[in-house]
PDB file of N, CA and C in Angstrom:
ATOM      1  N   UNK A   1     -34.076  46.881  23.472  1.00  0.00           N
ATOM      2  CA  UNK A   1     -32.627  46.862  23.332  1.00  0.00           C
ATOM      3  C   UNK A   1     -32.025  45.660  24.077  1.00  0.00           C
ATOM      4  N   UNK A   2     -32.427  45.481  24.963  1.00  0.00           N
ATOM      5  CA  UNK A   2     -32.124  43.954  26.257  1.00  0.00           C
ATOM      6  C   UNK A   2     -32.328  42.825  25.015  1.00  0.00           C
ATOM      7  N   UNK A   3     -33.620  42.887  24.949  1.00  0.00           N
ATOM      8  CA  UNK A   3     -33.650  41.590  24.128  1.00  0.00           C
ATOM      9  C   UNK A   3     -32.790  41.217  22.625  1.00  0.00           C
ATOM     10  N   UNK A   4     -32.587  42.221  21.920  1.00  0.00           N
ATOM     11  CA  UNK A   4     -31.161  42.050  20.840  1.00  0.00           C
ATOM     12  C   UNK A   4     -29.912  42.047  21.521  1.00  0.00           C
ATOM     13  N   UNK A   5     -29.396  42.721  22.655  1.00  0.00           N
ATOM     14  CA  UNK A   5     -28.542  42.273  22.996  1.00  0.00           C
ATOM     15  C   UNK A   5     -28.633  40.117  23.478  1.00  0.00           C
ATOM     16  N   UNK A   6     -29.542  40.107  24.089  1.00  0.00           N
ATOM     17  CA  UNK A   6     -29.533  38.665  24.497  1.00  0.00           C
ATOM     18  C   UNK A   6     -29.481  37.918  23.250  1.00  0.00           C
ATOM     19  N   UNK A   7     -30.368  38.334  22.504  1.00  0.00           N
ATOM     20  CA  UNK A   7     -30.418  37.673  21.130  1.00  0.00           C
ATOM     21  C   UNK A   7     -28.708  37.393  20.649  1.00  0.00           C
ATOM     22  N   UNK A   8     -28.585  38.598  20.304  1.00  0.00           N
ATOM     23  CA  UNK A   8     -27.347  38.544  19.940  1.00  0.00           C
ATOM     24  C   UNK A   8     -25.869  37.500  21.086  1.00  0.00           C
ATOM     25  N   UNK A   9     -26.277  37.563  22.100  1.00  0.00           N
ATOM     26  CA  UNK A   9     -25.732  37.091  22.716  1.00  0.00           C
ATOM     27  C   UNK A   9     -25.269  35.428  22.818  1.00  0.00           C
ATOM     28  N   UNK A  10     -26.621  35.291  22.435  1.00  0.00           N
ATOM     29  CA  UNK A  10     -26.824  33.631  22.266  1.00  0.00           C
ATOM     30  C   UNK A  10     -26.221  33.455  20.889  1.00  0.00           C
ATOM     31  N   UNK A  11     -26.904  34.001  19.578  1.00  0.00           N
ATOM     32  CA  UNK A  11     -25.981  33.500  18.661  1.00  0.00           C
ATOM     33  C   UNK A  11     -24.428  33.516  18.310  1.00  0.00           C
ATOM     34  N   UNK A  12     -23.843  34.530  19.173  1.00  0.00           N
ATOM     35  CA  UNK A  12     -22.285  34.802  19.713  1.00  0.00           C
ATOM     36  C   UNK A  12     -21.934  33.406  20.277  1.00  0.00           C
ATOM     37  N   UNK A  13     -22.584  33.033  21.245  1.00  0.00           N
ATOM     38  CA  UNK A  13     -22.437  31.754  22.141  1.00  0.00           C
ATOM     39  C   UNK A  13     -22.147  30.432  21.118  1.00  0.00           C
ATOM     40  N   UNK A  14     -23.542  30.451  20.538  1.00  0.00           N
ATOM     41  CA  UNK A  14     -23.656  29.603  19.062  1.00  0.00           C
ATOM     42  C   UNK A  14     -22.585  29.266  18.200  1.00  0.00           C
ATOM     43  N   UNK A  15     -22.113  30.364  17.710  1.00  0.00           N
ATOM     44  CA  UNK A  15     -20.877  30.662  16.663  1.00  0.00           C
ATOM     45  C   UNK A  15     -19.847  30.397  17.675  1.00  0.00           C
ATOM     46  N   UNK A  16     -19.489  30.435  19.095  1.00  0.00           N
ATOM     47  CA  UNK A  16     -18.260  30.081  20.055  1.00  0.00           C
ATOM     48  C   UNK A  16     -17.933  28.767  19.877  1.00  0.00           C
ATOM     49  N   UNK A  17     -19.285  28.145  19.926  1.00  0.00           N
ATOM     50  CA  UNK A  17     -19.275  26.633  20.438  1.00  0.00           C
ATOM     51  C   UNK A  17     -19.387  25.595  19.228  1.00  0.00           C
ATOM     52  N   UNK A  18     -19.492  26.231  18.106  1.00  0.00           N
ATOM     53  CA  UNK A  18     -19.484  25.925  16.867  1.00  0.00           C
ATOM     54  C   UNK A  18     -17.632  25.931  16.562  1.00  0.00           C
ATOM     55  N   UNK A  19     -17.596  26.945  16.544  1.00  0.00           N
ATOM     56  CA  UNK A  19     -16.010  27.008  16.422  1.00  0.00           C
ATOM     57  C   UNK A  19     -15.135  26.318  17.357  1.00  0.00           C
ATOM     58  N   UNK A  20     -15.171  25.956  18.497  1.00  0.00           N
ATOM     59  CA  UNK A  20     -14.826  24.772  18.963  1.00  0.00           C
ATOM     60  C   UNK A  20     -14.883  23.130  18.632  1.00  0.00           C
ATOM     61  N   UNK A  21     -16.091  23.187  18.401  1.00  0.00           N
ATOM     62  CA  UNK A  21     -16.552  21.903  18.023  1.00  0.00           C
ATOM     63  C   UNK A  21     -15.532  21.669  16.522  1.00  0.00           C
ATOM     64  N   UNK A  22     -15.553  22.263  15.775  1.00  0.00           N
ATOM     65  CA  UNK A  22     -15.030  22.584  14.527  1.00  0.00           C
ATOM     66  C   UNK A  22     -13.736  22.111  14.487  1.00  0.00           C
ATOM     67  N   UNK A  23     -12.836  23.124  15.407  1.00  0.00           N
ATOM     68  CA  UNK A  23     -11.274  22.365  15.496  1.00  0.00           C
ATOM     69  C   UNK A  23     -11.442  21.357  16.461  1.00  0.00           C
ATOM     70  N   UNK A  24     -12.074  21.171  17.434  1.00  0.00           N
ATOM     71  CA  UNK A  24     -11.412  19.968  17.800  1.00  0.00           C
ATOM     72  C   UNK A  24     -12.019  18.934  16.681  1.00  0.00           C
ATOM     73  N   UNK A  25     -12.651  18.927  15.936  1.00  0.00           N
ATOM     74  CA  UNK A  25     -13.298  17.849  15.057  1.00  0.00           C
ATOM     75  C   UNK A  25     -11.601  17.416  14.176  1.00  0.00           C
ATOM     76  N   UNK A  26     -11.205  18.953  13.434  1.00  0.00           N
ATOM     77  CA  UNK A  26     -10.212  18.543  12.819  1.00  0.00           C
ATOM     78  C   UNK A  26      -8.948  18.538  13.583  1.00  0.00           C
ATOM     79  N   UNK A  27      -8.463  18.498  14.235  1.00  0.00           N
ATOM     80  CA  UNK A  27      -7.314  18.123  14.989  1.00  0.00           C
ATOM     81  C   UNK A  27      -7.455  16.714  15.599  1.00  0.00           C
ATOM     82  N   UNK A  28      -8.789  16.307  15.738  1.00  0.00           N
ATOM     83  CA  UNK A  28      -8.500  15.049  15.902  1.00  0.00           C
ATOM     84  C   UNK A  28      -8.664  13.975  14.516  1.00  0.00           C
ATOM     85  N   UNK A  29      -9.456  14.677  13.259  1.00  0.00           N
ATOM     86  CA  UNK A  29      -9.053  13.836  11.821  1.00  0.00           C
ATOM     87  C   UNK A  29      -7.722  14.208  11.685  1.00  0.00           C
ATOM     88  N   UNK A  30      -6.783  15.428  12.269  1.00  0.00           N
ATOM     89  CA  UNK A  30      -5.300  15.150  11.556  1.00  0.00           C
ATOM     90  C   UNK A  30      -4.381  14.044  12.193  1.00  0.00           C
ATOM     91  N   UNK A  31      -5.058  13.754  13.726  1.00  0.00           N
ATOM     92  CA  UNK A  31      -4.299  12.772  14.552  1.00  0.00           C
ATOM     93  C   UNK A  31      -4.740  11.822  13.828  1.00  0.00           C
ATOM     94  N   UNK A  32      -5.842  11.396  13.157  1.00  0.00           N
ATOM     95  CA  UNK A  32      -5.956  10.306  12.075  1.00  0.00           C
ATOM     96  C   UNK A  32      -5.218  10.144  10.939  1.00  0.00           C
ATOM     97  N   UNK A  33      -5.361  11.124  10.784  1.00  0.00           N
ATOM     98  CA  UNK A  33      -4.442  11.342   9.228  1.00  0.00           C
ATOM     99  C   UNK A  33      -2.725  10.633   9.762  1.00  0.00           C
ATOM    100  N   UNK A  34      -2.691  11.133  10.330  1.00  0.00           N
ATOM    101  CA  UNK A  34      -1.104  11.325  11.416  1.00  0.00           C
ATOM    102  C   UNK A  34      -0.769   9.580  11.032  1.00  0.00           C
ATOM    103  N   UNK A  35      -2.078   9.082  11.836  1.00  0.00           N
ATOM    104  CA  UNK A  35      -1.814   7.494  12.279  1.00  0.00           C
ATOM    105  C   UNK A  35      -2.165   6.562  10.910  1.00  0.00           C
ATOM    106  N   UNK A  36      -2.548   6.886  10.046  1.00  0.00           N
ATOM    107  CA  UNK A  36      -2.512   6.099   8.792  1.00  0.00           C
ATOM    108  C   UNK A  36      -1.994   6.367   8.010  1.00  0.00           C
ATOM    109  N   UNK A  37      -1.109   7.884   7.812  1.00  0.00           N
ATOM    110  CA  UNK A  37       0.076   7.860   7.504  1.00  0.00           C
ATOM    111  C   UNK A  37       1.528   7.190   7.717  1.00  0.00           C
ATOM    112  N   UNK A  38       1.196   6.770   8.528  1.00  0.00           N
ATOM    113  CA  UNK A  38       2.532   5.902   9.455  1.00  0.00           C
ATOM    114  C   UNK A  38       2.212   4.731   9.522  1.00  0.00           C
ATOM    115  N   UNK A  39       0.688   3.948   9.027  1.00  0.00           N
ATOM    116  CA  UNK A  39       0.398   2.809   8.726  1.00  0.00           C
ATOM    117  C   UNK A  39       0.676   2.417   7.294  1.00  0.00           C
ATOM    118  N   UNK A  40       0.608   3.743   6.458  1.00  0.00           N
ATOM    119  CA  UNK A  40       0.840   3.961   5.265  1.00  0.00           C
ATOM    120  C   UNK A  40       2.679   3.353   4.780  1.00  0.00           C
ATOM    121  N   UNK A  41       2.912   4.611   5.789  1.00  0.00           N
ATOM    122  CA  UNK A  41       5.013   3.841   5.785  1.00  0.00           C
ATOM    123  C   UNK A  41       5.287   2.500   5.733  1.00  0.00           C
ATOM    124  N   UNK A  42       4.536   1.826   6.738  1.00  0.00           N
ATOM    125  CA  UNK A  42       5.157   0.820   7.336  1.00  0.00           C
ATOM    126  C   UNK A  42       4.754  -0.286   5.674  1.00  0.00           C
ATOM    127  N   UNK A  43       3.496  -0.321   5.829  1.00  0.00           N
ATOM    128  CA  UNK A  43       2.855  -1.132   4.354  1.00  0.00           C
ATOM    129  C   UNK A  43       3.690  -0.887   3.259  1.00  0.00           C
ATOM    130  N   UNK A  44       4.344   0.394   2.715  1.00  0.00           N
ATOM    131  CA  UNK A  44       6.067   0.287   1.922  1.00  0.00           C
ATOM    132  C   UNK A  44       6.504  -0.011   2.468  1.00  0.00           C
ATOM    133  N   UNK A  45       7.111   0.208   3.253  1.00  0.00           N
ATOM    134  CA  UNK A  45       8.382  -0.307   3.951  1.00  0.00           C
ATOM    135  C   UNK A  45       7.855  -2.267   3.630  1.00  0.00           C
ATOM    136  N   UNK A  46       6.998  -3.028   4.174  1.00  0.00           N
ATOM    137  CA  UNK A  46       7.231  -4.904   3.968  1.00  0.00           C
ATOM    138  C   UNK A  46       6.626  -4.972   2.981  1.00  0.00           C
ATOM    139  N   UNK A  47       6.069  -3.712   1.702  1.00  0.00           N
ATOM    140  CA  UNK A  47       6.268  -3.910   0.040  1.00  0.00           C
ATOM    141  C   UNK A  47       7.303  -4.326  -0.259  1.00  0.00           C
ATOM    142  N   UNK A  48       8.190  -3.565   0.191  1.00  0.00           N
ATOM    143  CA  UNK A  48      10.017  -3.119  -0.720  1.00  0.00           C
ATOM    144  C   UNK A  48      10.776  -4.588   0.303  1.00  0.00           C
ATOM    145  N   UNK A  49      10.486  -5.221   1.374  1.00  0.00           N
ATOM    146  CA  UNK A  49      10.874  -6.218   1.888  1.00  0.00           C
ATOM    147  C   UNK A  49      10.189  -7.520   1.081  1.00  0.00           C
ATOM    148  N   UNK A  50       8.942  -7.433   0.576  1.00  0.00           N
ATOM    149  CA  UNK A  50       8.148  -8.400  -0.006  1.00  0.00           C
ATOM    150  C   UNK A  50       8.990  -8.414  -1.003  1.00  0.00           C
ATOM    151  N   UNK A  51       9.228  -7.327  -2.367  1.00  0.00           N
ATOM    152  CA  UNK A  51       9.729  -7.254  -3.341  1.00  0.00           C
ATOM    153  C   UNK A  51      10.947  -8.153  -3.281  1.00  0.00           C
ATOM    154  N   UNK A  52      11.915  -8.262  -2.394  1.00  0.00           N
ATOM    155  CA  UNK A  52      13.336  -8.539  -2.114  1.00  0.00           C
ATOM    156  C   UNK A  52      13.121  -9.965  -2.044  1.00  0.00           C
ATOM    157  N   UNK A  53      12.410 -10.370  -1.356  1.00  0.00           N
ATOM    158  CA  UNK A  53      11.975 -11.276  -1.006  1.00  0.00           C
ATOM    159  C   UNK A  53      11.611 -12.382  -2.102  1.00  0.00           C
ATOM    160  N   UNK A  54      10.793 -11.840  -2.775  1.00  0.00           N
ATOM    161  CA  UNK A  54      10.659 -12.476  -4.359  1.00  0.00           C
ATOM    162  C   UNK A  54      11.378 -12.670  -4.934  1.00  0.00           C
ATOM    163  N   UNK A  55      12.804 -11.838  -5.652  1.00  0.00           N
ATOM    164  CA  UNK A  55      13.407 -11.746  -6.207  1.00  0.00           C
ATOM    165  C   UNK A  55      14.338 -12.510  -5.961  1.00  0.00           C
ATOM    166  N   UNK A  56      14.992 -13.276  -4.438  1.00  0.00           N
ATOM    167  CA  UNK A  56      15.443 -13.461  -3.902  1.00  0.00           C
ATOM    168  C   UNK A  56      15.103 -14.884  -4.328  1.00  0.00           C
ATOM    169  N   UNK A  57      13.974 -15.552  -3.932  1.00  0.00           N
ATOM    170  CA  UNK A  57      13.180 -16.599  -4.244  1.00  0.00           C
ATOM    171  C   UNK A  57      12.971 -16.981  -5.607  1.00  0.00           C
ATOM    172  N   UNK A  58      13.095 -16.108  -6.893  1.00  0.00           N
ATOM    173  CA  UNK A  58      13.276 -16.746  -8.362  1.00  0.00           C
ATOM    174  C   UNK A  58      14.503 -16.497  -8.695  1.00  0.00           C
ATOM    175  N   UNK A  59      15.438 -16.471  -8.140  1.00  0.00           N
ATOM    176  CA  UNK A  59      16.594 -15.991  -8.812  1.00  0.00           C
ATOM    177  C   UNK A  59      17.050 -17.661  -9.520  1.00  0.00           C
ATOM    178  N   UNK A  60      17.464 -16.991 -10.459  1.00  0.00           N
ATOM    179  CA  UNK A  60      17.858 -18.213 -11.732  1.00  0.00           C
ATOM    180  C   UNK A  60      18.690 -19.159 -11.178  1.00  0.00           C
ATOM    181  N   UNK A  61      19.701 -19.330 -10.745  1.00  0.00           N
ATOM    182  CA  UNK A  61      20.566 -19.915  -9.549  1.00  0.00           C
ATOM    183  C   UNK A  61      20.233 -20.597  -8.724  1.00  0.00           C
ATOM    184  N   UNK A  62      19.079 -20.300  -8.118  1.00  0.00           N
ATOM    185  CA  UNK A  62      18.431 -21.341  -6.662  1.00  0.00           C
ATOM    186  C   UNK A  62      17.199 -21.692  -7.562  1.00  0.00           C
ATOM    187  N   UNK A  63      16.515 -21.404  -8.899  1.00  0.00           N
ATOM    188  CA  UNK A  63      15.627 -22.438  -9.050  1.00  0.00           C
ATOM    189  C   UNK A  63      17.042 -23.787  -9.758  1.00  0.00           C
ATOM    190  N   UNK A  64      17.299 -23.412 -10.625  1.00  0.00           N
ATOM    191  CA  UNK A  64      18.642 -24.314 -11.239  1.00  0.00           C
ATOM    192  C   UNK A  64      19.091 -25.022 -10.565  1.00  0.00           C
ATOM    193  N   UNK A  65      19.551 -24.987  -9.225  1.00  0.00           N
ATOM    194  CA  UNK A  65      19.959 -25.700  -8.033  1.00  0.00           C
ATOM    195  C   UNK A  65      19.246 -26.648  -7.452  1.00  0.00           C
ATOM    196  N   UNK A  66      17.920 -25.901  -7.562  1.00  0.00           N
ATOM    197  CA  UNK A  66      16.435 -27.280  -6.617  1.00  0.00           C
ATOM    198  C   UNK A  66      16.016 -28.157  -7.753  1.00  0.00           C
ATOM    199  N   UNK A  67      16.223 -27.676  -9.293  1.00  0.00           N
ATOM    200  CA  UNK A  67      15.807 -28.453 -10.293  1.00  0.00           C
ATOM    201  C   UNK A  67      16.542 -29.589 -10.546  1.00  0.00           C
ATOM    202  N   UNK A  68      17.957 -29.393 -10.026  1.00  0.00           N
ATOM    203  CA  UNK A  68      18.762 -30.273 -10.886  1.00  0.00           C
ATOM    204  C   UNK A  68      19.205 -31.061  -9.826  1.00  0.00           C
ATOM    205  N   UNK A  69      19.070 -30.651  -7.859  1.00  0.00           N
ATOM    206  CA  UNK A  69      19.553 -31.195  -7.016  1.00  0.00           C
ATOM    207  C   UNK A  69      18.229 -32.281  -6.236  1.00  0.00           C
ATOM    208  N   UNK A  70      16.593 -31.569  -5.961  1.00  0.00           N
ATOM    209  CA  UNK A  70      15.895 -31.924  -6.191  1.00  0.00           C
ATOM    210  C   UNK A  70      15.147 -32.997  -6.544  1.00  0.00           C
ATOM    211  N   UNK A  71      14.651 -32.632  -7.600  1.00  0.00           N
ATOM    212  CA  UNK A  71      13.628 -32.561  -8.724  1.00  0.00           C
ATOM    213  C   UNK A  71      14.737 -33.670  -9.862  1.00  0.00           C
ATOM    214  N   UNK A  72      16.246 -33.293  -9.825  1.00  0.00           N
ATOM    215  CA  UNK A  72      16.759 -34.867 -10.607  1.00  0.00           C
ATOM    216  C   UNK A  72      16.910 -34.065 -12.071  1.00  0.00           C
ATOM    217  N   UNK A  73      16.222 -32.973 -12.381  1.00  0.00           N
ATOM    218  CA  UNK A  73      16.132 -32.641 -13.568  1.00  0.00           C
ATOM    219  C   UNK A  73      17.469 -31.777 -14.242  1.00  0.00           C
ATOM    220  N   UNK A  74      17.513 -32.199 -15.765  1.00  0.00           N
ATOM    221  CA  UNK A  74      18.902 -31.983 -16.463  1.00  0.00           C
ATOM    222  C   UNK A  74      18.170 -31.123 -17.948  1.00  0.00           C
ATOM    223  N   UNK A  75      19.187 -30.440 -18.477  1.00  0.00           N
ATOM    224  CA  UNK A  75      18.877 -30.133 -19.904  1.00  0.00           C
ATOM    225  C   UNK A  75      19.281 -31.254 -20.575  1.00  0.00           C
ATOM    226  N   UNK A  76      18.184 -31.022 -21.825  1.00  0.00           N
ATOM    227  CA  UNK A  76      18.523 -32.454 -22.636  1.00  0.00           C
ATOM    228  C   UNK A  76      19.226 -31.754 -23.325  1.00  0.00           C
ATOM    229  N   UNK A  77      19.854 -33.197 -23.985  1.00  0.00           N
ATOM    230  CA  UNK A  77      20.936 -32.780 -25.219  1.00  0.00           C
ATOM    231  C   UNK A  77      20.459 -32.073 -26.768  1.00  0.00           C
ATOM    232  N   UNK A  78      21.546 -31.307 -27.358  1.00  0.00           N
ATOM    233  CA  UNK A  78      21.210 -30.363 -28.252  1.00  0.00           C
ATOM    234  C   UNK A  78      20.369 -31.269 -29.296  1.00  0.00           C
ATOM    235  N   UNK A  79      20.972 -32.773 -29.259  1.00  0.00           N
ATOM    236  CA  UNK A  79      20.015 -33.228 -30.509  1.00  0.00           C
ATOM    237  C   UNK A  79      18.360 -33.395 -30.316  1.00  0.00           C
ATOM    238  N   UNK A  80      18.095 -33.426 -28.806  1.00  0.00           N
ATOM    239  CA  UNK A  80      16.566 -33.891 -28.429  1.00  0.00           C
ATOM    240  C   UNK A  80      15.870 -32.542 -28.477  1.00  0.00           C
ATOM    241  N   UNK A  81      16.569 -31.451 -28.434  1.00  0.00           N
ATOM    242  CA  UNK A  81      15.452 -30.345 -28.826  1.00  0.00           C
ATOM    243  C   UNK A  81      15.077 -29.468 -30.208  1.00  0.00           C
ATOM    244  N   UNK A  82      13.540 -29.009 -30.092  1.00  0.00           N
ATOM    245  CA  UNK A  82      13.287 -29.069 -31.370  1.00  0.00           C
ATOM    246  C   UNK A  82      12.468 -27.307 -31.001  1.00  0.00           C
ATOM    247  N   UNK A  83      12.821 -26.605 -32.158  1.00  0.00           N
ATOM    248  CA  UNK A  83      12.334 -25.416 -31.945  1.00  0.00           C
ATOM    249  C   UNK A  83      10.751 -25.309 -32.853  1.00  0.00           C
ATOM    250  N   UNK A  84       9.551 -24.943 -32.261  1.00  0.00           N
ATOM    251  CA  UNK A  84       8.589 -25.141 -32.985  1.00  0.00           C
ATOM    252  C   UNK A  84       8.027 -23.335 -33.061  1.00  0.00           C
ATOM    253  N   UNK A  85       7.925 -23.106 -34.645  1.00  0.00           N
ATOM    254  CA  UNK A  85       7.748 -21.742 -34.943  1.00  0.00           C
ATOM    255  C   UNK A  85       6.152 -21.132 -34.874  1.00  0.00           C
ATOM    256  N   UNK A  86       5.957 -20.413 -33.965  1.00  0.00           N
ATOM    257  CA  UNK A  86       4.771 -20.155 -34.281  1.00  0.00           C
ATOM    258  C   UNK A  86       3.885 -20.031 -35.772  1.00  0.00           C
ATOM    259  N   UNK A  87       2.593 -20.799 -35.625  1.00  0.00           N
ATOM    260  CA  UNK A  87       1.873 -20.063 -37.347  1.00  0.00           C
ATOM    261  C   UNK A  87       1.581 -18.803 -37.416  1.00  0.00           C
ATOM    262  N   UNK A  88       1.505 -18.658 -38.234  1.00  0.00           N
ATOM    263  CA  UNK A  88       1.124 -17.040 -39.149  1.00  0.00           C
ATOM    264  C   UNK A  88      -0.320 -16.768 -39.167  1.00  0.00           C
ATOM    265  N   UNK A  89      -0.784 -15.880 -38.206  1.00  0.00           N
ATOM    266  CA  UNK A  89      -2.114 -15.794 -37.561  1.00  0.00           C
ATOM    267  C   UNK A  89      -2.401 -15.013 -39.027  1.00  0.00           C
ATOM    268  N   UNK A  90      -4.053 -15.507 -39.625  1.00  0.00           N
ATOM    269  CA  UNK A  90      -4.482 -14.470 -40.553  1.00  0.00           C
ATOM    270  C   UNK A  90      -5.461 -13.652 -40.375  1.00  0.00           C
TER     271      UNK A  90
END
């Protein structure tokens, strides 16, 4: 009877220290989770600043401005342009 109790005792111990090991395993992947979630934010967050940023940088207005202030460059006149129609792929 001693010895199933001990028996038993130890695998009680086993299953204790198991179950410890266990949560602290995951409480410290949620403090991970936690921290690349919030690495996660920030990476949208200077997306949606990148985005602005671009948009900001082609806007029709400031290329028009560097082209023509620049660069020297003008639209030619209506007679120098020529519209060329695509062929008829068969």
């Amino acid at each position: 009877m001693a010895r199933l109790n001990l028996t038993l005792l130890a695998i009680l111990m086993v299953c204790a220290l198991s179950v410890v090991t266990s949560q602290h395993k995951a409480r410290k992947l949620y403090s991970e989770l936690q921290k690349e979630q919030e690495v996660a934010r920030k990476f949208d967050v200077e997306f949606g600043q990148l985005q602005l940023e671009q948009s900001t940088w082609a806007m029709h207005a400031r290329i028009e401005k560097i082209a023509s202030g620049q660069l020297m460059m003008r639209v030619p006149a209506a007679s120098r342009i020529q519209v060329v129609a695509p062929e008829a792929v068969q």
